[in-house]
C-alpha atoms as a PDB file:
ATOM      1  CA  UNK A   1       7.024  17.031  28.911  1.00  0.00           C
ATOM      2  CA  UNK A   2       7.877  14.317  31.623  1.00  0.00           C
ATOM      3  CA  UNK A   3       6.198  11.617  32.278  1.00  0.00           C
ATOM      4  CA  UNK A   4       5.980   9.676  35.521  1.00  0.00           C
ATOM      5  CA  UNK A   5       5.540   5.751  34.992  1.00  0.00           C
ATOM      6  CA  UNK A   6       4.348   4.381  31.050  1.00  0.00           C
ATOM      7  CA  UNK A   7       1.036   2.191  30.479  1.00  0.00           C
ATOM      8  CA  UNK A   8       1.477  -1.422  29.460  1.00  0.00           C
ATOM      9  CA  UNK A   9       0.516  -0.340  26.115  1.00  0.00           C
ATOM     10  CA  UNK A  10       3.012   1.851  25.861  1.00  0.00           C
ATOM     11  CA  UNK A  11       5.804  -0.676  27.484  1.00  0.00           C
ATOM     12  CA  UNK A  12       4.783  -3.282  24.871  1.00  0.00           C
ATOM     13  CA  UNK A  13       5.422  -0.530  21.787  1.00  0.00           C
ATOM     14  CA  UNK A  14       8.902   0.254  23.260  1.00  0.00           C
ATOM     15  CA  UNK A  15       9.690  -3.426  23.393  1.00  0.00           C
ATOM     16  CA  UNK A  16       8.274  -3.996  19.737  1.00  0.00           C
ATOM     17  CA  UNK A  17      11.007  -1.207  18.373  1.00  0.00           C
ATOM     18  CA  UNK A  18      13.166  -2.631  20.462  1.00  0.00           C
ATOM     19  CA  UNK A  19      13.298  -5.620  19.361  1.00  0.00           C
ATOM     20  CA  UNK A  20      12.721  -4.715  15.818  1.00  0.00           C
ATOM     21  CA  UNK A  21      16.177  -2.605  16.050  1.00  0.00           C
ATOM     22  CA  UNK A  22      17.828  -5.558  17.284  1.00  0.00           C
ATOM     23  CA  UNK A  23      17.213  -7.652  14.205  1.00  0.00           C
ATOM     24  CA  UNK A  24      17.828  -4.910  11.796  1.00  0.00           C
ATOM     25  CA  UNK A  25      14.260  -4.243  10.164  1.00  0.00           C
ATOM     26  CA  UNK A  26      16.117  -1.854   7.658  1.00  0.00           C
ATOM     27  CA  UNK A  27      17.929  -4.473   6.058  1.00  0.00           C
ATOM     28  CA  UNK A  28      15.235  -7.280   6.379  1.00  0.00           C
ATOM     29  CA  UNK A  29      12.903  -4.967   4.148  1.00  0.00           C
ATOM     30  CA  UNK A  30      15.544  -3.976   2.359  1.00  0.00           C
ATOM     31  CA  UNK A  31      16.200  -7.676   0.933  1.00  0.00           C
ATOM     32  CA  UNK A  32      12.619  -8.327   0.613  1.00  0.00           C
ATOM     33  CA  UNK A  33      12.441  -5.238  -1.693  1.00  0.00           C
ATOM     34  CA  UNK A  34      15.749  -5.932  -3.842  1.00  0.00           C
ATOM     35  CA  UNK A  35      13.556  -9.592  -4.511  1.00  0.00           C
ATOM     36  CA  UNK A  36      10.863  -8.116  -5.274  1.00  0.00           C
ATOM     37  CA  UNK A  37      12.247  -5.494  -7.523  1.00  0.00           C
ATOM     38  CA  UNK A  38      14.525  -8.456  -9.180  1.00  0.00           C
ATOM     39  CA  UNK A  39      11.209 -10.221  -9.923  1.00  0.00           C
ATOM     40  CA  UNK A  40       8.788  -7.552 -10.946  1.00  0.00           C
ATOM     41  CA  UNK A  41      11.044  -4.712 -12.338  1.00  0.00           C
ATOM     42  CA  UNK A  42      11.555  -1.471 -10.909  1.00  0.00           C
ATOM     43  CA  UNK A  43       9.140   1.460 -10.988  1.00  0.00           C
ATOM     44  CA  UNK A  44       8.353   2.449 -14.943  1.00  0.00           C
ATOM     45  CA  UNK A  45       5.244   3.724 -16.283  1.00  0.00           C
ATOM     46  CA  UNK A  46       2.938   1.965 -19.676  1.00  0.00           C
ATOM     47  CA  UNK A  47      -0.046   2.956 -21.472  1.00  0.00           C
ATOM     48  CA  UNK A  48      -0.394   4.773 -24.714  1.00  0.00           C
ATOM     49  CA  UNK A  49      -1.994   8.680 -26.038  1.00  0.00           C
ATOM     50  CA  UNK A  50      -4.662   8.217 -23.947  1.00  0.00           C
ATOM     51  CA  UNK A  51      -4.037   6.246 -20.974  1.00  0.00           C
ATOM     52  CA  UNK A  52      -1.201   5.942 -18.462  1.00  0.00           C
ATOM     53  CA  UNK A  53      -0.060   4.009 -15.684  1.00  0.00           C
ATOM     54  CA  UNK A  54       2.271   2.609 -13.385  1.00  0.00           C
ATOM     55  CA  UNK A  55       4.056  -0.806 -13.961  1.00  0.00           C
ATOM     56  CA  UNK A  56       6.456  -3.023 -11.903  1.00  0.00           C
ATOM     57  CA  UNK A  57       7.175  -1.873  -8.321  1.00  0.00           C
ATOM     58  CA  UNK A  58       5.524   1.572  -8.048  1.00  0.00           C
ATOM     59  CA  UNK A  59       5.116   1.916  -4.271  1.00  0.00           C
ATOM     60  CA  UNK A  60       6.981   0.796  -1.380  1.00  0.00           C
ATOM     61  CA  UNK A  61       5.981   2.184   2.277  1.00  0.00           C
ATOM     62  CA  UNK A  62       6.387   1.263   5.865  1.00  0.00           C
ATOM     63  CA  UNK A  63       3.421   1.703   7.959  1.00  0.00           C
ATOM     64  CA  UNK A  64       2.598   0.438  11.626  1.00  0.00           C
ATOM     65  CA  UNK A  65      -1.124  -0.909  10.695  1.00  0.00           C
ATOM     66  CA  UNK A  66      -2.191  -1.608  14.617  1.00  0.00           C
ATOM     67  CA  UNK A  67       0.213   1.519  16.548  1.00  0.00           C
ATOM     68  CA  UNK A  68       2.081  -1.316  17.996  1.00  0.00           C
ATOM     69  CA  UNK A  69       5.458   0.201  17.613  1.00  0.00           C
ATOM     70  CA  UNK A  70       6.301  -1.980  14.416  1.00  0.00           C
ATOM     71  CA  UNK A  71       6.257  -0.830  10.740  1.00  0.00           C
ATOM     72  CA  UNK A  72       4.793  -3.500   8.528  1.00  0.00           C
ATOM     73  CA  UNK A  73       6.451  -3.281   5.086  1.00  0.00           C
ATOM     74  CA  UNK A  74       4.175  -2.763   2.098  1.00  0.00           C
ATOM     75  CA  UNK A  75       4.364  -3.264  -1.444  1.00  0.00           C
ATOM     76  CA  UNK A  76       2.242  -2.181  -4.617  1.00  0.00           C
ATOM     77  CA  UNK A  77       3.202  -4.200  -7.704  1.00  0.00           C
ATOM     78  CA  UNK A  78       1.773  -5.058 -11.158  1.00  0.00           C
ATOM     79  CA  UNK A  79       3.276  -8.893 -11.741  1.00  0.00           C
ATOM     80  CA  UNK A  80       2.609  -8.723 -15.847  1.00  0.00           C
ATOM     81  CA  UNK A  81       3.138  -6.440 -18.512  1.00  0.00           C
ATOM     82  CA  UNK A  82       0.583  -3.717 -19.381  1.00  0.00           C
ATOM     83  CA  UNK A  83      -1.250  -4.921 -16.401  1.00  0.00           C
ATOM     84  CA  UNK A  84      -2.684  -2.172 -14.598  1.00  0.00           C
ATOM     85  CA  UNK A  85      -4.412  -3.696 -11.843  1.00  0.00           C
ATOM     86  CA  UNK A  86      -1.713  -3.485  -8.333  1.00  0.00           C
ATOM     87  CA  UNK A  87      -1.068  -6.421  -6.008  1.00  0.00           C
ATOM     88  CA  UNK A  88      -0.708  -5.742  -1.955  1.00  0.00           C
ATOM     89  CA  UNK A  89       1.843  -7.533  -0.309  1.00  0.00           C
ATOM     90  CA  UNK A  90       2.079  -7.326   3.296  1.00  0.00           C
ATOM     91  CA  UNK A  91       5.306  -8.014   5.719  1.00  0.00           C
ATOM     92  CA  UNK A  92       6.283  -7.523   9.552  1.00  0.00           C
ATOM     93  CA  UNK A  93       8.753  -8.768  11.724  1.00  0.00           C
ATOM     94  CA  UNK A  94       8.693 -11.742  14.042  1.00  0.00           C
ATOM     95  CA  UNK A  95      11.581 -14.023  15.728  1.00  0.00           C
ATOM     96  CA  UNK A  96      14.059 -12.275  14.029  1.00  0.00           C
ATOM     97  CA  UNK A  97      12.457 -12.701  10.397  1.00  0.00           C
ATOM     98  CA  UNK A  98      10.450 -11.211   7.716  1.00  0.00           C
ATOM     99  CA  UNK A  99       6.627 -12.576   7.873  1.00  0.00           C
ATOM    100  CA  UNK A 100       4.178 -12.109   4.992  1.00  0.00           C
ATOM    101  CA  UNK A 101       1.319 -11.479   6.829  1.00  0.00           C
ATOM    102  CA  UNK A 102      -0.685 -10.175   3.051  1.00  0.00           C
ATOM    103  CA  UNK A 103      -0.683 -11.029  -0.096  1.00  0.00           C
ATOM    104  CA  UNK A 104      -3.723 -10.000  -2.614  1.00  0.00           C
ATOM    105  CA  UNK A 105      -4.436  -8.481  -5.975  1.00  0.00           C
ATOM    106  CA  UNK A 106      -6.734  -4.919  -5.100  1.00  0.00           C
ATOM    107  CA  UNK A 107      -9.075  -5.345  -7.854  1.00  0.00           C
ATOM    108  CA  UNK A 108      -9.465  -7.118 -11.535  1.00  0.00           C
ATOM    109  CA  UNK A 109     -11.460  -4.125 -13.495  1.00  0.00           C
ATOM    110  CA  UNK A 110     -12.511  -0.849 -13.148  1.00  0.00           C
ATOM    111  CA  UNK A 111     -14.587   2.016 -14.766  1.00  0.00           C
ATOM    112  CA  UNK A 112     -12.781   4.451 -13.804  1.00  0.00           C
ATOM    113  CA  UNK A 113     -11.068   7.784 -15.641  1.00  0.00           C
ATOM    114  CA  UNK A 114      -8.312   7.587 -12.789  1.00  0.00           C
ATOM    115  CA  UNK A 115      -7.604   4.731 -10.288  1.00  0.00           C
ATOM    116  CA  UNK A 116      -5.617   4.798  -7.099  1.00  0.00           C
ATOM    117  CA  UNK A 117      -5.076   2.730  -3.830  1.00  0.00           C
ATOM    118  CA  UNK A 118      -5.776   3.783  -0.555  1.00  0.00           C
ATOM    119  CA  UNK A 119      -5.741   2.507   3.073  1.00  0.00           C
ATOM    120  CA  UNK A 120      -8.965   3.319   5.343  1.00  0.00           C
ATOM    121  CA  UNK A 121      -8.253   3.789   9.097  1.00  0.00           C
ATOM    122  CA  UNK A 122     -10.293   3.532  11.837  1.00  0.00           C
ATOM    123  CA  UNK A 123     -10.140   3.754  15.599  1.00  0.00           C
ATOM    124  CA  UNK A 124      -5.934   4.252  14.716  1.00  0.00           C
ATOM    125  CA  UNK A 125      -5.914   1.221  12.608  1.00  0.00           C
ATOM    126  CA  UNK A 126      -4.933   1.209   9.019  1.00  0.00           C
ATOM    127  CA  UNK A 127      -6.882  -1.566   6.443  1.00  0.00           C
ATOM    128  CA  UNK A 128      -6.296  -2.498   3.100  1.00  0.00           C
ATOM    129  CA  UNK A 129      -9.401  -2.550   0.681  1.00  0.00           C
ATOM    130  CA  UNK A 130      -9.949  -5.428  -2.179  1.00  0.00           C
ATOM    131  CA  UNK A 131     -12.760  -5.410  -4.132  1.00  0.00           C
ATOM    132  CA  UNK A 132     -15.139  -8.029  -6.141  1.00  0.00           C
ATOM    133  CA  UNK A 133     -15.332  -7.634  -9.485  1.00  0.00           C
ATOM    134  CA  UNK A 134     -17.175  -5.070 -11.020  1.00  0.00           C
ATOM    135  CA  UNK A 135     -19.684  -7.459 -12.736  1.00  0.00           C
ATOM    136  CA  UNK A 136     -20.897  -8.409  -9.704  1.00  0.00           C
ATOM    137  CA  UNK A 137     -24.041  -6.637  -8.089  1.00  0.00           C
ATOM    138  CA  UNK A 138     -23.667  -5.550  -5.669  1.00  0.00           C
ATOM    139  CA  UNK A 139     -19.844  -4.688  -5.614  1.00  0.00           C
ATOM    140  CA  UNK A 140     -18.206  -5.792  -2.345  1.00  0.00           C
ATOM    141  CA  UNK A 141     -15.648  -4.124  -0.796  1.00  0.00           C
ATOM    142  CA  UNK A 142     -13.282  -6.391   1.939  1.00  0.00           C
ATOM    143  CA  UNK A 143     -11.024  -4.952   4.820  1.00  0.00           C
ATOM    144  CA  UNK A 144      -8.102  -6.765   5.763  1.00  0.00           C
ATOM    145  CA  UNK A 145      -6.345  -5.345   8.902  1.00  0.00           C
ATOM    146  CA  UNK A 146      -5.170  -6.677  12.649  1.00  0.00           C
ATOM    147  CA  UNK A 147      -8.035  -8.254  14.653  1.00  0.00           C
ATOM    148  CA  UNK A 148      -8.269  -8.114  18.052  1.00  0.00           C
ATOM    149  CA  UNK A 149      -6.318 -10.938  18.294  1.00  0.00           C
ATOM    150  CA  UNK A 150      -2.809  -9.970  16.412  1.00  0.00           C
ATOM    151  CA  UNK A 151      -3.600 -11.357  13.337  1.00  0.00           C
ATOM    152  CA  UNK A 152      -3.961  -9.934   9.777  1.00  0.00           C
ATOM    153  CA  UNK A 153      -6.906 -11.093   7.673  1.00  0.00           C
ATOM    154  CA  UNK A 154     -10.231  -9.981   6.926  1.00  0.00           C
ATOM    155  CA  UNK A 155     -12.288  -7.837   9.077  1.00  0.00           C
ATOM    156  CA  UNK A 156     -15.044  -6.253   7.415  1.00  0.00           C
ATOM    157  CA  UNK A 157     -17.186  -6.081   4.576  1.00  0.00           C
ATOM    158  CA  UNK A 158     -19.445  -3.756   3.394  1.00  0.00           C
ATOM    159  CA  UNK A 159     -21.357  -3.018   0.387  1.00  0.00           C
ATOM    160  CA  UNK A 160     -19.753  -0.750  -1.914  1.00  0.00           C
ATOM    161  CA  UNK A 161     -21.817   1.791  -1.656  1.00  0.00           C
ATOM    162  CA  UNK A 162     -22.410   1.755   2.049  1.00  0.00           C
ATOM    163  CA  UNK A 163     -18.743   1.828   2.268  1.00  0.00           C
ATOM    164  CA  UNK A 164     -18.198   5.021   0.812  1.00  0.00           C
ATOM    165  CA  UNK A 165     -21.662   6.728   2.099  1.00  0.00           C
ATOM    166  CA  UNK A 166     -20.196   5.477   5.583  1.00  0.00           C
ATOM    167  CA  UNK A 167     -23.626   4.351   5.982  1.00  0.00           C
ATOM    168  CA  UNK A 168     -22.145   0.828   7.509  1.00  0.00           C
ATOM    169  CA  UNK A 169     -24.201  -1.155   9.730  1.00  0.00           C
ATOM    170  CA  UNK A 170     -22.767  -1.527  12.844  1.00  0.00           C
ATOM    171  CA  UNK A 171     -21.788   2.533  12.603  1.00  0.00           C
ATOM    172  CA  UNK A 172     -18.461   2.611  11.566  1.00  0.00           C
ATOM    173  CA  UNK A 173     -17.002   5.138  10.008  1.00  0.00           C
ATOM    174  CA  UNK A 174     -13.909   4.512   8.035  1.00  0.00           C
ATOM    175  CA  UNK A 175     -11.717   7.513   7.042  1.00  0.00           C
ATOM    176  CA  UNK A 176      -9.173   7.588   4.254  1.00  0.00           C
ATOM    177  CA  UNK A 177      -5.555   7.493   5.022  1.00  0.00           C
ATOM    178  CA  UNK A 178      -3.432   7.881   1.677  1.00  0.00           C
ATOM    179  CA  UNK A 179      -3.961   7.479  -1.760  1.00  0.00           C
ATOM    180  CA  UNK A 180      -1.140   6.864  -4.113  1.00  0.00           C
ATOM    181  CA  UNK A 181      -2.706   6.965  -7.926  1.00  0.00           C
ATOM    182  CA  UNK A 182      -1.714   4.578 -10.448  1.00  0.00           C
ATOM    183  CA  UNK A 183      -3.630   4.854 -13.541  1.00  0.00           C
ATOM    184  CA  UNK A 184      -4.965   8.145 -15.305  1.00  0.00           C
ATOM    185  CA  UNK A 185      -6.783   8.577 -19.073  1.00  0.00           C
ATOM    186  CA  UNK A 186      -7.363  11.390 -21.152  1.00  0.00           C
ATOM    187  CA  UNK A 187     -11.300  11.287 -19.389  1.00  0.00           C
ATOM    188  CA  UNK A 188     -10.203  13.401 -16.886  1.00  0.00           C
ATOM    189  CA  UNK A 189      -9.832  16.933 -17.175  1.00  0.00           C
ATOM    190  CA  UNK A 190      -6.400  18.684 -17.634  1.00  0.00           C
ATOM    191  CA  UNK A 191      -4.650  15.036 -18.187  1.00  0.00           C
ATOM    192  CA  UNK A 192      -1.365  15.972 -19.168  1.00  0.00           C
ATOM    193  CA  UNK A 193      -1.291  17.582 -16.320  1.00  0.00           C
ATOM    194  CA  UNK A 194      -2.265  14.707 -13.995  1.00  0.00           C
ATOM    195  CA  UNK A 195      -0.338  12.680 -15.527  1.00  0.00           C
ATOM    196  CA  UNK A 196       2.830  14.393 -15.161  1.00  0.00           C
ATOM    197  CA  UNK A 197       1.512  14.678 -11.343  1.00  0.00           C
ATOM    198  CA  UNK A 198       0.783  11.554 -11.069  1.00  0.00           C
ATOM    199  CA  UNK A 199       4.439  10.065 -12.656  1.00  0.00           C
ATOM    200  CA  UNK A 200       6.737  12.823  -9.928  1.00  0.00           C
ATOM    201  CA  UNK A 201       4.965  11.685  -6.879  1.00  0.00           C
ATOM    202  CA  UNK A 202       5.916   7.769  -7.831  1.00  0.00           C
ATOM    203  CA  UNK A 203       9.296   8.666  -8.984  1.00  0.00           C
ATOM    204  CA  UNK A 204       9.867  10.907  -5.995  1.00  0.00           C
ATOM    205  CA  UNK A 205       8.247   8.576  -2.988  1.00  0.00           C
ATOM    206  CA  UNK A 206      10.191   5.506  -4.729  1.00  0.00           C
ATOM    207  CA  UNK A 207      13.766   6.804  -4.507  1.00  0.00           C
ATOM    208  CA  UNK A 208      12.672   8.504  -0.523  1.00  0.00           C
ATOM    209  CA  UNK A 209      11.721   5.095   0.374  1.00  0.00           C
ATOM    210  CA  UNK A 210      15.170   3.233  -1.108  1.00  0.00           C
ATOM    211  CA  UNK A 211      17.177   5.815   0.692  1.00  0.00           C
ATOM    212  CA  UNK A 212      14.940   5.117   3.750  1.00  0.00           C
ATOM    213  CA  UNK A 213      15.853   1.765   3.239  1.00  0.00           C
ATOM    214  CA  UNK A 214      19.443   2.051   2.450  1.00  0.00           C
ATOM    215  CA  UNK A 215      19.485   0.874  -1.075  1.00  0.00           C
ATOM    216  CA  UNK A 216      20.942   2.823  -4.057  1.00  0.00           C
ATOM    217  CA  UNK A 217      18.053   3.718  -6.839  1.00  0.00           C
ATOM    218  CA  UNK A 218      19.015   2.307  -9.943  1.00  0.00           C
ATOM    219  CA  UNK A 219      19.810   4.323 -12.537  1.00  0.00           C
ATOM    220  CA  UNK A 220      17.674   4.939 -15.451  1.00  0.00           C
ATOM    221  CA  UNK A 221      15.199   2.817 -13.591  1.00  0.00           C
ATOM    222  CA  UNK A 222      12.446   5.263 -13.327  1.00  0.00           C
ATOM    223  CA  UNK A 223      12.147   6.502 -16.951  1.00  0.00           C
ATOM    224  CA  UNK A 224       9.085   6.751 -18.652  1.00  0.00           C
ATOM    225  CA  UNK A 225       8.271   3.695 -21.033  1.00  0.00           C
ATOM    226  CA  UNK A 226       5.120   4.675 -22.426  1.00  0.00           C
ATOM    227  CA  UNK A 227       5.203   4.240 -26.955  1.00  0.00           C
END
């Protein structure tokens, strides 16, 4: 297919992966992730006969949130042992640099047989839910994404409920993107076999993404650590 002449839009993508080749995003991620990884541990997986999940750094991704042209760097971590409950942390690339543009923890409790995190998208735009704690009524759900204006922070929030009926009152209608699960108990049917599921798709997504990123996986580094 040719095409004769480009949009602005399209002009300012091409010049956002331009510049983001010139400054080497690869190996700006790439140190953010060794730190991160140095800090927090690498991808293992806790819990005992009847519960499992994922511990350290379990999920690593790059993802252009607003189709600019520029994968943002994201990052799933638990930041204590046998905590279950994942922290978000956000990057892009500006001037040169690494930016954190994100930083929360998803949730605090749950009441759930099987947990995982998603992103929502709407109108091409990828958001990051955090919920209020469950002992709150009603449960809150926040979406951070880019505004309008270029910057990350938070741009809706709905009801729980609402949020997942799509019944939201100005008529959006926000669509899931990915899910990547991180906790599973022996509530759910066939669990050993979720499990198991649930531990390849980590193992296997973490050492894509390291290769991605040009770093070696370590070795032994994604064995299972569950008692």
């Amino acid at each position: 297919i040719i095409y004769f002449g480009e949009s602005g839009q399209d002009a300012s993508a091409e010049d956002s992966a331009e510049d983001q080749d010139t400054v080497n995003t690869t190996a700006l991620y790439a140190d953010v992730v060794e730190n991160f990884i140095g800090r927090y541990g690498n991808l293992s997986f806790g819990g005992s006969d009847n519960e499992f999940y994922a511990q350290g750094v379990f999920k690593i991704d790059l993802i252009d949130f607003n189709q600019d042209g520029t994968d943002e760097l994201m990052i799933l971590y638990t930041a204590e042992e046998n905590d279950i409950y994942p922290h978000v942390e956000i990057f892009t690339v500006e001037d040169g640099g690494f930016v954190k543009i994100f930083s929360r923890k998803t949730r605090d409790e749950f009441h759930e047989a099987a947990m995982s995190f998603c992103l929502y998208q709407n109108g091409g735009n990828l958001y990051v839910p955090v919920y209020d704690s469950l002992d709150q009524n009603p449960v809150y759900v926040h979406l951070y994404g880019f505004d309008e204006n270029g910057e990350f922070g938070e741009v809706y929030q709905y009801e729980n409920n609402a949020f997942y009926m799509n019944q939201l009152p100005d008529g959006m209608e926000f669509t899931e993107y990915n899910s990547v699960q991180f906790y599973v108990c022996d509530r759910v049917t066939d669990y050993g076999a979720q499990k198991n599921l649930m531990k390849e798709s980590l193992q296997t997504d973490m050492e894509d993404i390291l290769k991605r990123l040009e770093l070696a996986v370590p070795e032994n580094s994604l064995e299972d650590t569950v008692s």
